[in-house]
PDB file of N, CA and C in Angstrom:
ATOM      1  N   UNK A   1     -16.417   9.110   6.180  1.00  0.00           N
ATOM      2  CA  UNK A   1     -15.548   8.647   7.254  1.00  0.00           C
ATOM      3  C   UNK A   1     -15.666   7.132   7.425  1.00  0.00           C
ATOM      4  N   UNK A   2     -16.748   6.419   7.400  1.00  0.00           N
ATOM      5  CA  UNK A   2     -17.279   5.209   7.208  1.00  0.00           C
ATOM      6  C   UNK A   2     -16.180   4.549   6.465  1.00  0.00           C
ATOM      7  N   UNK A   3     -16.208   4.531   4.982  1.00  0.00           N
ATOM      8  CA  UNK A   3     -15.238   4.208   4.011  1.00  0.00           C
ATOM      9  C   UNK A   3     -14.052   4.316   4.314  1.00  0.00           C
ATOM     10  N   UNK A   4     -13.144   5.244   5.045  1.00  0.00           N
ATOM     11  CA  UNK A   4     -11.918   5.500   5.601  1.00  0.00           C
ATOM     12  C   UNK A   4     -11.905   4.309   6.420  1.00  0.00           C
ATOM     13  N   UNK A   5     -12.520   3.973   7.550  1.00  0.00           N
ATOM     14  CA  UNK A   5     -12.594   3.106   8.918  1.00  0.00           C
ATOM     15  C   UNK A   5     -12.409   1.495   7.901  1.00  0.00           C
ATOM     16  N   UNK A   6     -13.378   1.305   7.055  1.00  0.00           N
ATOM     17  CA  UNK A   6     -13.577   0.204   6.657  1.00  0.00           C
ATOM     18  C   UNK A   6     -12.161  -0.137   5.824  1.00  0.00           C
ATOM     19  N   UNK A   7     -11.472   0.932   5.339  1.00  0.00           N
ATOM     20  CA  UNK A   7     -10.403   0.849   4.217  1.00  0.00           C
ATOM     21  C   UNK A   7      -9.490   0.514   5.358  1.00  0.00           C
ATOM     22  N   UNK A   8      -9.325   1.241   6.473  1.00  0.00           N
ATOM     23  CA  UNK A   8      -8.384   0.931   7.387  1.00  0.00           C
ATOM     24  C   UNK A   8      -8.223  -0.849   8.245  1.00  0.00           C
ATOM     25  N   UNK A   9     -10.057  -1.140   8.079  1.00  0.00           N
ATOM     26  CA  UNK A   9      -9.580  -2.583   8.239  1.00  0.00           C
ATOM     27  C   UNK A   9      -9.562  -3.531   7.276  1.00  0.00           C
ATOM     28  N   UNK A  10      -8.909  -3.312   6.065  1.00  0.00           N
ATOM     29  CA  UNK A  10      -9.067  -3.765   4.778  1.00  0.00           C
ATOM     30  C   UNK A  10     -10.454  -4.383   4.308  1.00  0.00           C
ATOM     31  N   UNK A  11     -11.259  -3.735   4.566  1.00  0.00           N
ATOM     32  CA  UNK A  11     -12.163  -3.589   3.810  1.00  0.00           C
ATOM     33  C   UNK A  11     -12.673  -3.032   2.579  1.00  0.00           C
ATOM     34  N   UNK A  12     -12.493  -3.982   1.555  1.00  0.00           N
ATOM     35  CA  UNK A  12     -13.173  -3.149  -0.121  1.00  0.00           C
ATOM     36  C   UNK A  12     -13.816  -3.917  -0.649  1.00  0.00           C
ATOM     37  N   UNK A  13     -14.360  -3.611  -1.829  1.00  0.00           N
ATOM     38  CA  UNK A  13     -15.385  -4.623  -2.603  1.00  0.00           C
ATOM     39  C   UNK A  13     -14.854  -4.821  -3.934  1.00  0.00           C
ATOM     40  N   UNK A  14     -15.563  -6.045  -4.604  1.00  0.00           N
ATOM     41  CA  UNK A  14     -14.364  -6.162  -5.767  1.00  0.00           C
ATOM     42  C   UNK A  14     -14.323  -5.855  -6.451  1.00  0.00           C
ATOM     43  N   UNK A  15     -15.242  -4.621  -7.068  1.00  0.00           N
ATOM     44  CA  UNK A  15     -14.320  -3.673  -7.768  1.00  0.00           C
ATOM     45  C   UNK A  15     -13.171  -2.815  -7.513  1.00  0.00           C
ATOM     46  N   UNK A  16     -13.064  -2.375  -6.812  1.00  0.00           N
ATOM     47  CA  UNK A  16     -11.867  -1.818  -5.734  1.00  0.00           C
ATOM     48  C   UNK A  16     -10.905  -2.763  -5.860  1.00  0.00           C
ATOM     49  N   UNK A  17     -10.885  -3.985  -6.332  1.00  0.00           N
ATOM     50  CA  UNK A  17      -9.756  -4.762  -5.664  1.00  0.00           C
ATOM     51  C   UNK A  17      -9.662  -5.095  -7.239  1.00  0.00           C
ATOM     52  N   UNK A  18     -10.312  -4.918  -8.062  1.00  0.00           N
ATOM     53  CA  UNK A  18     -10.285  -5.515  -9.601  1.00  0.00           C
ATOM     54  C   UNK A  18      -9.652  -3.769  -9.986  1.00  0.00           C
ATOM     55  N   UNK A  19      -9.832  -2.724  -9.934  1.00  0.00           N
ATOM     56  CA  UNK A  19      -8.762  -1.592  -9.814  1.00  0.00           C
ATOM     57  C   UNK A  19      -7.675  -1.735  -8.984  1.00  0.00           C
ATOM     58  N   UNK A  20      -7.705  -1.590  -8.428  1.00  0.00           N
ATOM     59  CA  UNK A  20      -6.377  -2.059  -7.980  1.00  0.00           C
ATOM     60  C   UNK A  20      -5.545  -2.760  -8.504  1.00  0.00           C
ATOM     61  N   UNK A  21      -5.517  -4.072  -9.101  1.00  0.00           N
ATOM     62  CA  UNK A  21      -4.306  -4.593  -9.962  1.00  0.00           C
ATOM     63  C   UNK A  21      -4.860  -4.066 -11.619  1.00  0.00           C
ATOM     64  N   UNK A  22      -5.675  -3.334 -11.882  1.00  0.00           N
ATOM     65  CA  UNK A  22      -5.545  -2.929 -13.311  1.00  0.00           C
ATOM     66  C   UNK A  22      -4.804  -1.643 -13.359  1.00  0.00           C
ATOM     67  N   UNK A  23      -4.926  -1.039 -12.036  1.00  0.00           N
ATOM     68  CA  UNK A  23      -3.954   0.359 -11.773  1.00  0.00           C
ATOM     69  C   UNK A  23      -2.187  -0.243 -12.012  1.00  0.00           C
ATOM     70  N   UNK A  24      -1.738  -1.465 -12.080  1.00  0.00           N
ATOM     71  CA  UNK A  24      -0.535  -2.046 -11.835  1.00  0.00           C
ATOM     72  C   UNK A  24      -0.374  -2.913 -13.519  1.00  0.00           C
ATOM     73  N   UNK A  25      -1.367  -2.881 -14.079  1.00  0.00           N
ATOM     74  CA  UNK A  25      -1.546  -2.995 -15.520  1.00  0.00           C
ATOM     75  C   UNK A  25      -1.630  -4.445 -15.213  1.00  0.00           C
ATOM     76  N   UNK A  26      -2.567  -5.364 -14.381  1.00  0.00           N
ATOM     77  CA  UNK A  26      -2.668  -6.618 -14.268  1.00  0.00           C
ATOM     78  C   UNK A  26      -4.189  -7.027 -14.155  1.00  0.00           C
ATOM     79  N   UNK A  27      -4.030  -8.226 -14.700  1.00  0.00           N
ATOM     80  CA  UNK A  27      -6.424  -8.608 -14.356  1.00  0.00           C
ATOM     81  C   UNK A  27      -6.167  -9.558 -12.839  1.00  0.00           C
ATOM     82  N   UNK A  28      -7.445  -9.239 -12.146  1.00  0.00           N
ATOM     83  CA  UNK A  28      -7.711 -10.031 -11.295  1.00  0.00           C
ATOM     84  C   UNK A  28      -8.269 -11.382 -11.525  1.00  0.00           C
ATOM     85  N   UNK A  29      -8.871 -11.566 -13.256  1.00  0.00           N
ATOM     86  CA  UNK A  29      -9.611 -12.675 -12.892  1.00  0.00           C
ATOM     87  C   UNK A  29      -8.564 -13.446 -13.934  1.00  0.00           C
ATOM     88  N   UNK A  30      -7.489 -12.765 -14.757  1.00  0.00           N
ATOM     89  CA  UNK A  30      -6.407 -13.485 -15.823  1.00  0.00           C
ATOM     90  C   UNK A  30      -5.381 -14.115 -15.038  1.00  0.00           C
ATOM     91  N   UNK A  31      -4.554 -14.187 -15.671  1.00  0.00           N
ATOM     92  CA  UNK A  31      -3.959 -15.228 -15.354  1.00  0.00           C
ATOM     93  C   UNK A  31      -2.976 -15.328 -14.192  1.00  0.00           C
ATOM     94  N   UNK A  32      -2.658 -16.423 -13.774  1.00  0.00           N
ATOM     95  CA  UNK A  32      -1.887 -16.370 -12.305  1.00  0.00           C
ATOM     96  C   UNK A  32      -0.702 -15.382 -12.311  1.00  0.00           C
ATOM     97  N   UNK A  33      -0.961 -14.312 -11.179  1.00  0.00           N
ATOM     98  CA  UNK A  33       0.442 -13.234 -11.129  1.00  0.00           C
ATOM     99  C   UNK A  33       0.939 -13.840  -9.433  1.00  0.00           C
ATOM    100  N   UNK A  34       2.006 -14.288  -9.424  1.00  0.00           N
ATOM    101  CA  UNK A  34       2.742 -13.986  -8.011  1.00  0.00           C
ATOM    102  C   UNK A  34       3.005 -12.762  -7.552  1.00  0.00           C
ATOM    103  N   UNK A  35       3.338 -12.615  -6.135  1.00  0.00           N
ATOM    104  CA  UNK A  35       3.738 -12.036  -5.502  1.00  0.00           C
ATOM    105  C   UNK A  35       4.472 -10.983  -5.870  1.00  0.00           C
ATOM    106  N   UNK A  36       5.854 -11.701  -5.980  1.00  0.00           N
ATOM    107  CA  UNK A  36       7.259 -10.667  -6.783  1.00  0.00           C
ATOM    108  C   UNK A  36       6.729 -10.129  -7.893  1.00  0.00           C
ATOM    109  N   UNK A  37       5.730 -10.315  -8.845  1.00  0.00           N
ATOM    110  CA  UNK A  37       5.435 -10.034  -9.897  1.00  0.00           C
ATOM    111  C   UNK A  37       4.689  -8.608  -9.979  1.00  0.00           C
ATOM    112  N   UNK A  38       3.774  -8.484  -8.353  1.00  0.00           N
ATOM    113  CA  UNK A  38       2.895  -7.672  -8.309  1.00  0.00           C
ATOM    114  C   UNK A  38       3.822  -6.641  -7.893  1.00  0.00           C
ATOM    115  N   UNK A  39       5.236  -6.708  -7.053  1.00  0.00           N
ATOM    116  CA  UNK A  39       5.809  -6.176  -6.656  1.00  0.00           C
ATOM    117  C   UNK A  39       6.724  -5.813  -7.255  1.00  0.00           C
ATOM    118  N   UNK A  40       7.038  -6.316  -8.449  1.00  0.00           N
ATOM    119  CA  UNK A  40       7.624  -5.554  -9.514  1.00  0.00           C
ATOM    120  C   UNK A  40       7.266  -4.719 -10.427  1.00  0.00           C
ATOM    121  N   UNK A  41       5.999  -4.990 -10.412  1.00  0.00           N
ATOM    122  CA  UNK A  41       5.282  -3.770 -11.307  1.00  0.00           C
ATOM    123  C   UNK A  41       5.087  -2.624 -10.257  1.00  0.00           C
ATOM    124  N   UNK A  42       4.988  -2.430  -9.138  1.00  0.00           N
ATOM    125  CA  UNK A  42       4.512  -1.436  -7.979  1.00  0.00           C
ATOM    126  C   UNK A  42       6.119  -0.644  -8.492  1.00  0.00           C
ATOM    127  N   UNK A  43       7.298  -1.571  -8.128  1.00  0.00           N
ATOM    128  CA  UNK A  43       8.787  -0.790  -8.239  1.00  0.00           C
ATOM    129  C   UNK A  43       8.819  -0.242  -9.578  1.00  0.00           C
ATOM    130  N   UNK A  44       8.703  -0.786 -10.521  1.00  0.00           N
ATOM    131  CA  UNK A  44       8.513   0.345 -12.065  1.00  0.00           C
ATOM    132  C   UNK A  44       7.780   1.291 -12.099  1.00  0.00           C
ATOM    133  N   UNK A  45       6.429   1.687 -11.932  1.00  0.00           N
ATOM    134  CA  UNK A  45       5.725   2.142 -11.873  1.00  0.00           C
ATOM    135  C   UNK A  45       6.205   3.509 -10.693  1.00  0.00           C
ATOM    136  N   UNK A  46       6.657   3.249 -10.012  1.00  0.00           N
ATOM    137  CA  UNK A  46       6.539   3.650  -8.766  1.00  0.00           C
ATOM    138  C   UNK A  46       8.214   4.595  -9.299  1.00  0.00           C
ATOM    139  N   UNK A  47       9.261   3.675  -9.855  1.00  0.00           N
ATOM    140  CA  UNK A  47      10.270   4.494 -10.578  1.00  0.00           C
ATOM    141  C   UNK A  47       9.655   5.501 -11.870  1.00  0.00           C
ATOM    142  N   UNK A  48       8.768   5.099 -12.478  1.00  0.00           N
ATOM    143  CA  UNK A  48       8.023   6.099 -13.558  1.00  0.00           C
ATOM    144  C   UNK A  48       7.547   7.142 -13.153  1.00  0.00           C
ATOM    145  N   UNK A  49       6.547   7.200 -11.888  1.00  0.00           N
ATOM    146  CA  UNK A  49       5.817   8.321 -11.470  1.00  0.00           C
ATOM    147  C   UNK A  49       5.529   8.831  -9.973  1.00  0.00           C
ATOM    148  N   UNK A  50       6.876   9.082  -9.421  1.00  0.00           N
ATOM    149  CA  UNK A  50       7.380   8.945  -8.009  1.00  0.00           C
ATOM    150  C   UNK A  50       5.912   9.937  -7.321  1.00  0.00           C
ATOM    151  N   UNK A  51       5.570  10.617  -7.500  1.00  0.00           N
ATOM    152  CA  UNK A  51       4.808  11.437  -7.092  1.00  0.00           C
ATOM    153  C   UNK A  51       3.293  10.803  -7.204  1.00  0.00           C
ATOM    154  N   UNK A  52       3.704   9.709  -7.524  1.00  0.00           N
ATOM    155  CA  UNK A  52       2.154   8.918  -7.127  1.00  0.00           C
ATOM    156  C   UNK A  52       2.157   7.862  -6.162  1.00  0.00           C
ATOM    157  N   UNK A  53       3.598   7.972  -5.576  1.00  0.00           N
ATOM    158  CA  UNK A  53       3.584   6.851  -4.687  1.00  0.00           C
ATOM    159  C   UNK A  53       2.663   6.600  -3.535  1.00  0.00           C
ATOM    160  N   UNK A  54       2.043   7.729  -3.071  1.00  0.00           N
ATOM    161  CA  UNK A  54       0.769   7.401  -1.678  1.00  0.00           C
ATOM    162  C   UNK A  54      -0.429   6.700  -2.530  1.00  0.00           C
ATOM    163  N   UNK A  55      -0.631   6.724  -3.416  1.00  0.00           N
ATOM    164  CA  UNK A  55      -1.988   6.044  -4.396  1.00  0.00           C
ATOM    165  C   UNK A  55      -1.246   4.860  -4.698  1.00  0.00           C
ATOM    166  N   UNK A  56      -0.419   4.227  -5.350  1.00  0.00           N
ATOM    167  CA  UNK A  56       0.558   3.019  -5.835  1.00  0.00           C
ATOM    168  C   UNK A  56       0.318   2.649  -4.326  1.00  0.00           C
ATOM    169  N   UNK A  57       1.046   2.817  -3.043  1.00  0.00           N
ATOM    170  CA  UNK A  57       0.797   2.387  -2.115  1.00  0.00           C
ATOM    171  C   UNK A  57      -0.366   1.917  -1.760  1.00  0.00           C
ATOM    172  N   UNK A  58      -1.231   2.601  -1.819  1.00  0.00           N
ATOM    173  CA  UNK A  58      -3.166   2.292  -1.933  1.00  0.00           C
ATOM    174  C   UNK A  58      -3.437   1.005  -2.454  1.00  0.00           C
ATOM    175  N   UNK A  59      -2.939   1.094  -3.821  1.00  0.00           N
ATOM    176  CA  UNK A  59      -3.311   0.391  -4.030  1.00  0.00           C
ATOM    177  C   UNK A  59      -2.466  -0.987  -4.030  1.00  0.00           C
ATOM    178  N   UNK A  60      -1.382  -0.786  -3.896  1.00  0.00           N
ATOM    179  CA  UNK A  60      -0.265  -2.173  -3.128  1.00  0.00           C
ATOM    180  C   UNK A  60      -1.322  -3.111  -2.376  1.00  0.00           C
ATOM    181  N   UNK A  61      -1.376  -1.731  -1.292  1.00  0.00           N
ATOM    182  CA  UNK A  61      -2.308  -2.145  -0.116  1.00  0.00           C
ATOM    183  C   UNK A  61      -3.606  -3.273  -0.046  1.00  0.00           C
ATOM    184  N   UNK A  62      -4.268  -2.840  -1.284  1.00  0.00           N
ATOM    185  CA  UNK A  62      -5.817  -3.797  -1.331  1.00  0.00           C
ATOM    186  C   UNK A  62      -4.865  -5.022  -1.669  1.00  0.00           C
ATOM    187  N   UNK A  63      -4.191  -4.837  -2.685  1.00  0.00           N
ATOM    188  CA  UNK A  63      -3.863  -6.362  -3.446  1.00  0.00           C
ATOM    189  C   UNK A  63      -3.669  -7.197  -2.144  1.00  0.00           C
ATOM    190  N   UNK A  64      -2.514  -6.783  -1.079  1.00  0.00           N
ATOM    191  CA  UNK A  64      -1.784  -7.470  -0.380  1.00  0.00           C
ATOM    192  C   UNK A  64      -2.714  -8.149   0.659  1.00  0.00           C
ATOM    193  N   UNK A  65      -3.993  -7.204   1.358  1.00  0.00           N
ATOM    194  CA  UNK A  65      -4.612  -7.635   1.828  1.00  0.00           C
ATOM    195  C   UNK A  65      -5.515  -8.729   1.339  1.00  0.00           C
ATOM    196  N   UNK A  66      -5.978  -8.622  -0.065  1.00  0.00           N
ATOM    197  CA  UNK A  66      -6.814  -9.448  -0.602  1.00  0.00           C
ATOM    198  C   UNK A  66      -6.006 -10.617  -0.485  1.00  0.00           C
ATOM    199  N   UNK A  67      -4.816 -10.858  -0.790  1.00  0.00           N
ATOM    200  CA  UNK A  67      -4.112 -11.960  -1.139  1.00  0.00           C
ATOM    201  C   UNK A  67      -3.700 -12.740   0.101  1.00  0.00           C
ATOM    202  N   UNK A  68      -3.596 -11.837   1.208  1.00  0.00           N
ATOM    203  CA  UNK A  68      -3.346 -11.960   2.681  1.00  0.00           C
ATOM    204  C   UNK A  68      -1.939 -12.648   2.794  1.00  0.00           C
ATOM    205  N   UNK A  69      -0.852 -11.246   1.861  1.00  0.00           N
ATOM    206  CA  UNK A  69       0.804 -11.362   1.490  1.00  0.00           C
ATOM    207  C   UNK A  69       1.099 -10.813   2.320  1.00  0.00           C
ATOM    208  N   UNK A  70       1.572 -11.108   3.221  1.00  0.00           N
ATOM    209  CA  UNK A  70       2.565 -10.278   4.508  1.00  0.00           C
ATOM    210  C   UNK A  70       4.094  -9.843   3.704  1.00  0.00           C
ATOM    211  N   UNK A  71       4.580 -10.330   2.478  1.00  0.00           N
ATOM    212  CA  UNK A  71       5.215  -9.657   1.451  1.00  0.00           C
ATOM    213  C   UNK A  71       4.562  -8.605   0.944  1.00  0.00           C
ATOM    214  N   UNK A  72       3.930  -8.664   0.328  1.00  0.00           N
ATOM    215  CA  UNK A  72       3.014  -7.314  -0.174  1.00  0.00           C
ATOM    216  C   UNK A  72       2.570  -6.264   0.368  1.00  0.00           C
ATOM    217  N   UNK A  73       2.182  -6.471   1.634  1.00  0.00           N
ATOM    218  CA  UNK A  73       1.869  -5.756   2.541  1.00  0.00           C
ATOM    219  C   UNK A  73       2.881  -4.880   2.566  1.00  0.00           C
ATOM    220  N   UNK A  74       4.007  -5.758   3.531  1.00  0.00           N
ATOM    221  CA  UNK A  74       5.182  -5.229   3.741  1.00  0.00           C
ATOM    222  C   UNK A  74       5.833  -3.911   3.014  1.00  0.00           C
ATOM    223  N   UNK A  75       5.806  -4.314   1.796  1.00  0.00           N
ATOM    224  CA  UNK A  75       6.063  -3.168   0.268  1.00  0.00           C
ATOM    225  C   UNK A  75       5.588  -2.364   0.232  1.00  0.00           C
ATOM    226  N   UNK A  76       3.985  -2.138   0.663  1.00  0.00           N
ATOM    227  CA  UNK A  76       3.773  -1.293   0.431  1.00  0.00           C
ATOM    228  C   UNK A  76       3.681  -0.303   1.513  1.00  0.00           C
ATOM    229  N   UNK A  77       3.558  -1.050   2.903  1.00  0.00           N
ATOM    230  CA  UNK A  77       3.856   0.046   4.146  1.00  0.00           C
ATOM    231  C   UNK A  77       5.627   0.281   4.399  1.00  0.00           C
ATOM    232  N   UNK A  78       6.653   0.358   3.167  1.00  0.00           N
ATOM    233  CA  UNK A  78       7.464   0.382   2.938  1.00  0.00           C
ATOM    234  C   UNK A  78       8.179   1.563   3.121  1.00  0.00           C
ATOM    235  N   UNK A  79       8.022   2.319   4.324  1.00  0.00           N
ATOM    236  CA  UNK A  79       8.629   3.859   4.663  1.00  0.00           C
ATOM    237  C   UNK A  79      10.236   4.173   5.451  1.00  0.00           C
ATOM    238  N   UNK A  80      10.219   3.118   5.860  1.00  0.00           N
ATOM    239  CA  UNK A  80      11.724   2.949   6.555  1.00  0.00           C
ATOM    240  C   UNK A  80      12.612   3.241   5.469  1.00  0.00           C
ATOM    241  N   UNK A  81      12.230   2.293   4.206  1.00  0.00           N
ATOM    242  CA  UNK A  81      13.944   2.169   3.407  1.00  0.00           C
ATOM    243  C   UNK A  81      13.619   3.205   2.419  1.00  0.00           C
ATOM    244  N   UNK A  82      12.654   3.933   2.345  1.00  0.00           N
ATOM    245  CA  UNK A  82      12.351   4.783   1.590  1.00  0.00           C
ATOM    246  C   UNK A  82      12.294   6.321   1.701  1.00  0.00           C
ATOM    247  N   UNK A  83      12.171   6.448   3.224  1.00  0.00           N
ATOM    248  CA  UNK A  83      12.536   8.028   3.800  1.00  0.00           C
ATOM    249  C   UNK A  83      13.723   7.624   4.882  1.00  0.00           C
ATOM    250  N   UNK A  84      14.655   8.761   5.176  1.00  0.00           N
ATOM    251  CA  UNK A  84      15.570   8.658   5.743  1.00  0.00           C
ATOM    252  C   UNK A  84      15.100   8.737   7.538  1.00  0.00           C
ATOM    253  N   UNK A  85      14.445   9.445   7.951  1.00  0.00           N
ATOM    254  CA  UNK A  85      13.624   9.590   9.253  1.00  0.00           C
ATOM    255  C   UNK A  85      12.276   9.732   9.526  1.00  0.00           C
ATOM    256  N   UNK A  86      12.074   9.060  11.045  1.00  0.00           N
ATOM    257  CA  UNK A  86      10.326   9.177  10.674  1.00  0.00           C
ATOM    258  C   UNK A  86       9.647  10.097  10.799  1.00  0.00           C
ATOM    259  N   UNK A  87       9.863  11.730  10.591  1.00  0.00           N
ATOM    260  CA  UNK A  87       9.320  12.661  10.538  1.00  0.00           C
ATOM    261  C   UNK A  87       8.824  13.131   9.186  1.00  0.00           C
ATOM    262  N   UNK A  88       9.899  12.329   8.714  1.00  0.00           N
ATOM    263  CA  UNK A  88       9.305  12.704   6.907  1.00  0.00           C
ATOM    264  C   UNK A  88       8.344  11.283   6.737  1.00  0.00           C
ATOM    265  N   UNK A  89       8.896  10.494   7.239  1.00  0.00           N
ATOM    266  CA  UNK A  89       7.638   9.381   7.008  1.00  0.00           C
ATOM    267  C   UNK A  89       6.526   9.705   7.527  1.00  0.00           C
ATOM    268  N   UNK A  90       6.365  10.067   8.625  1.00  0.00           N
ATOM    269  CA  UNK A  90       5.468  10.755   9.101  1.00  0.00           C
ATOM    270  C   UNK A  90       4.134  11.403   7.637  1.00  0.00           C
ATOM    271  N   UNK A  91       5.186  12.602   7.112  1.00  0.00           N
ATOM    272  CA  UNK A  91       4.688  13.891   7.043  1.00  0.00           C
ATOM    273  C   UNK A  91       4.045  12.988   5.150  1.00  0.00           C
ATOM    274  N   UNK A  92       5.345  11.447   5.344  1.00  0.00           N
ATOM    275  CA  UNK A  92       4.973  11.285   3.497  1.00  0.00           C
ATOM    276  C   UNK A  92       3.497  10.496   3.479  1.00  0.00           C
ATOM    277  N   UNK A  93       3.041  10.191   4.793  1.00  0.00           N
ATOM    278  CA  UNK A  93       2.118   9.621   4.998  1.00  0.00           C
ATOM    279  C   UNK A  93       0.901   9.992   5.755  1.00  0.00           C
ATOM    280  N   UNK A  94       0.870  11.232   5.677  1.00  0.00           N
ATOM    281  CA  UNK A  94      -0.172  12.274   6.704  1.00  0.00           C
ATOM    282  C   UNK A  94      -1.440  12.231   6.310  1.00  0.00           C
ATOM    283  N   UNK A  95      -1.498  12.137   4.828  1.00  0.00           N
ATOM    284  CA  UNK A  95      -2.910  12.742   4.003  1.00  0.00           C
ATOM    285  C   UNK A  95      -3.589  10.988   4.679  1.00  0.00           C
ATOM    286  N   UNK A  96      -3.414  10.331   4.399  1.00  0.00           N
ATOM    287  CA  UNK A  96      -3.289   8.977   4.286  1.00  0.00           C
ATOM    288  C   UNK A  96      -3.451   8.179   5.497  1.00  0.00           C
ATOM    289  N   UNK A  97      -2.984   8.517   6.679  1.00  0.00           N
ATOM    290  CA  UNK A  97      -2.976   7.845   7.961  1.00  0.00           C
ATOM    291  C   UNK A  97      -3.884   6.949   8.434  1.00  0.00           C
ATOM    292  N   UNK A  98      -5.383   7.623   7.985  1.00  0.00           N
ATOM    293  CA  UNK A  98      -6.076   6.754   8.734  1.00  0.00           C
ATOM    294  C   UNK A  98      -6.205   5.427   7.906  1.00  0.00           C
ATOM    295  N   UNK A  99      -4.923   4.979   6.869  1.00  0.00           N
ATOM    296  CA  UNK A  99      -5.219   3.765   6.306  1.00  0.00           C
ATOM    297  C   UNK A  99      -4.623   2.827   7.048  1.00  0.00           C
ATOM    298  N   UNK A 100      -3.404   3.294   7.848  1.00  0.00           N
ATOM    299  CA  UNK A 100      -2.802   2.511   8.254  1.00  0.00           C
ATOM    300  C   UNK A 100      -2.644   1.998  10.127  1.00  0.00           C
ATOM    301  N   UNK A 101      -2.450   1.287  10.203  1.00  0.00           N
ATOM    302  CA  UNK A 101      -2.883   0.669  11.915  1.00  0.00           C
ATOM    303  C   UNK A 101      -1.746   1.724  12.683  1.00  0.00           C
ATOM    304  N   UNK A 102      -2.138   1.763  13.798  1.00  0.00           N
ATOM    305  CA  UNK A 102      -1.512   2.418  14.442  1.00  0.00           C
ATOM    306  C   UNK A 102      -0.546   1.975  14.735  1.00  0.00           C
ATOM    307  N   UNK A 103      -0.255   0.316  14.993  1.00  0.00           N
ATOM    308  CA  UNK A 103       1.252   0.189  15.153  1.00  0.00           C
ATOM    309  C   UNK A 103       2.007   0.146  14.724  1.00  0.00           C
ATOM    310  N   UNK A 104       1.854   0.209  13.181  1.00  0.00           N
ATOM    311  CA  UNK A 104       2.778   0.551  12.139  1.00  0.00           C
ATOM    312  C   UNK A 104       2.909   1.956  11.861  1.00  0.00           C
ATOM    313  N   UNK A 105       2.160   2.941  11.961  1.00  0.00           N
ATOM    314  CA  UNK A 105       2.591   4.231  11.864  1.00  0.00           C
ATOM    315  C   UNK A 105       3.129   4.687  13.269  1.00  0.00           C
ATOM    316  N   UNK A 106       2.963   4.008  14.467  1.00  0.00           N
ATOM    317  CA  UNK A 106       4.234   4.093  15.268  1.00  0.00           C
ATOM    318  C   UNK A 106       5.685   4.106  15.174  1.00  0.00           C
ATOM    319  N   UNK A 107       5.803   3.001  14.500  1.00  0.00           N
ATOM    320  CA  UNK A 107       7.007   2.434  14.167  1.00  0.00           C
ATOM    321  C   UNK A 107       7.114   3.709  13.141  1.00  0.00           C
ATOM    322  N   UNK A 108       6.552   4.293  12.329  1.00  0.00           N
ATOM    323  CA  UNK A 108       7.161   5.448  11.248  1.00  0.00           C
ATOM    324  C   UNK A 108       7.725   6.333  11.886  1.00  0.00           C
ATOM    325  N   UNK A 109       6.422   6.921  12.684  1.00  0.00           N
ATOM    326  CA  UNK A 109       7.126   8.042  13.645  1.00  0.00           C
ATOM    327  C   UNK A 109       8.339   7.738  14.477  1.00  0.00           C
ATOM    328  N   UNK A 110       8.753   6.398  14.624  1.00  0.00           N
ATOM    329  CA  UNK A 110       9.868   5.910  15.479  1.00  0.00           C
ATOM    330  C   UNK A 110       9.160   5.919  16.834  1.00  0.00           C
ATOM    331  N   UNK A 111       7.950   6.028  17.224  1.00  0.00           N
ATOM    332  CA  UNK A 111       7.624   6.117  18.723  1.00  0.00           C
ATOM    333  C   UNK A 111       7.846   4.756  18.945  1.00  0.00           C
ATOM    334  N   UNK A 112       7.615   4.276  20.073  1.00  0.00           N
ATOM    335  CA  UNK A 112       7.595   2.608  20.456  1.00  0.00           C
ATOM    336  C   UNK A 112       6.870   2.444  21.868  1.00  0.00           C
ATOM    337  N   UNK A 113       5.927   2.262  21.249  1.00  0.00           N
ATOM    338  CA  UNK A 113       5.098   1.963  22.975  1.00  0.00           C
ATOM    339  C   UNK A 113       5.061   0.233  24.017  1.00  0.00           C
TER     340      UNK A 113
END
C-alpha cells in the first residue's frame, strides 16, 4: 500500500523511470527525446495494443512527472476524449485509482466539488 501512496505522489526511483521510457522503446540516459516525441510513441503504441492502455498510461505517467510536462501529464490522464462519459471513465480507471489525485478523477466521474 506504501508503494501505491508514494506512486500516487509521483514518487519512483530510477529504475522505474528508466522502464518507463524503455516500455515506449526510448533510453533515459540517450539521446534528447521531446515531449511530442514521447507522446507519439504512447499514441502508436497505444493504437497497436489498446488493451494495454491503463499500463501505457502508467507509464506516460512517470515520464511526465519526471520531466514535470503538464503536456505529458495531460496525455496520459487523458479520459475525457477517450471515453464518451464519466462512468466508463470511471470504471476504465478503477483498478488504478489510487494513482491518480482526486481532483482529477473528480473531474472523470464528472462530480465537481
Amino acid at each position: 500500500m506504501q508503494v501505491a501512496i508514494e506512486h500516487s505522489e509521483g514518487k519512483f526511483d530510477h529504475e522505474q523511470l528508466a522502464a518507463a521510457y524503455r516500455y515506449f522503446g526510448l533510453q533515459l540516459d540517450g539521446t534528447y527525446t521531446d515531449d511530442d516525441h514521447i507522446i507519439g510513441s504512447f499514441d502508436s503504441r497505444l493504437q497497436d495494443s489498446p488493451l494495454q492502455e491503463l499500463e501505457m498510461r502508467e507509464q506516460l505517467r512517470i515520464i511526465g512527472t519526471s520531466r514535470r510536462s503538464k503536456k505529458i501529464l495531460d496525455h496520459a490522464e487523458d479520459c475525457k476524449t477517450k471515453v464518451a462519459n464519466g462512468a466508463d471513465c470511471l470504471l476504465m480507471f478503477d483498478s488504478c485509482c489510487v494513482l491518480f489525485t482526486s481532483p482529477r478523477l473528480s473531474q472523470c466521474r464528472g462530480i465537481h466539488s
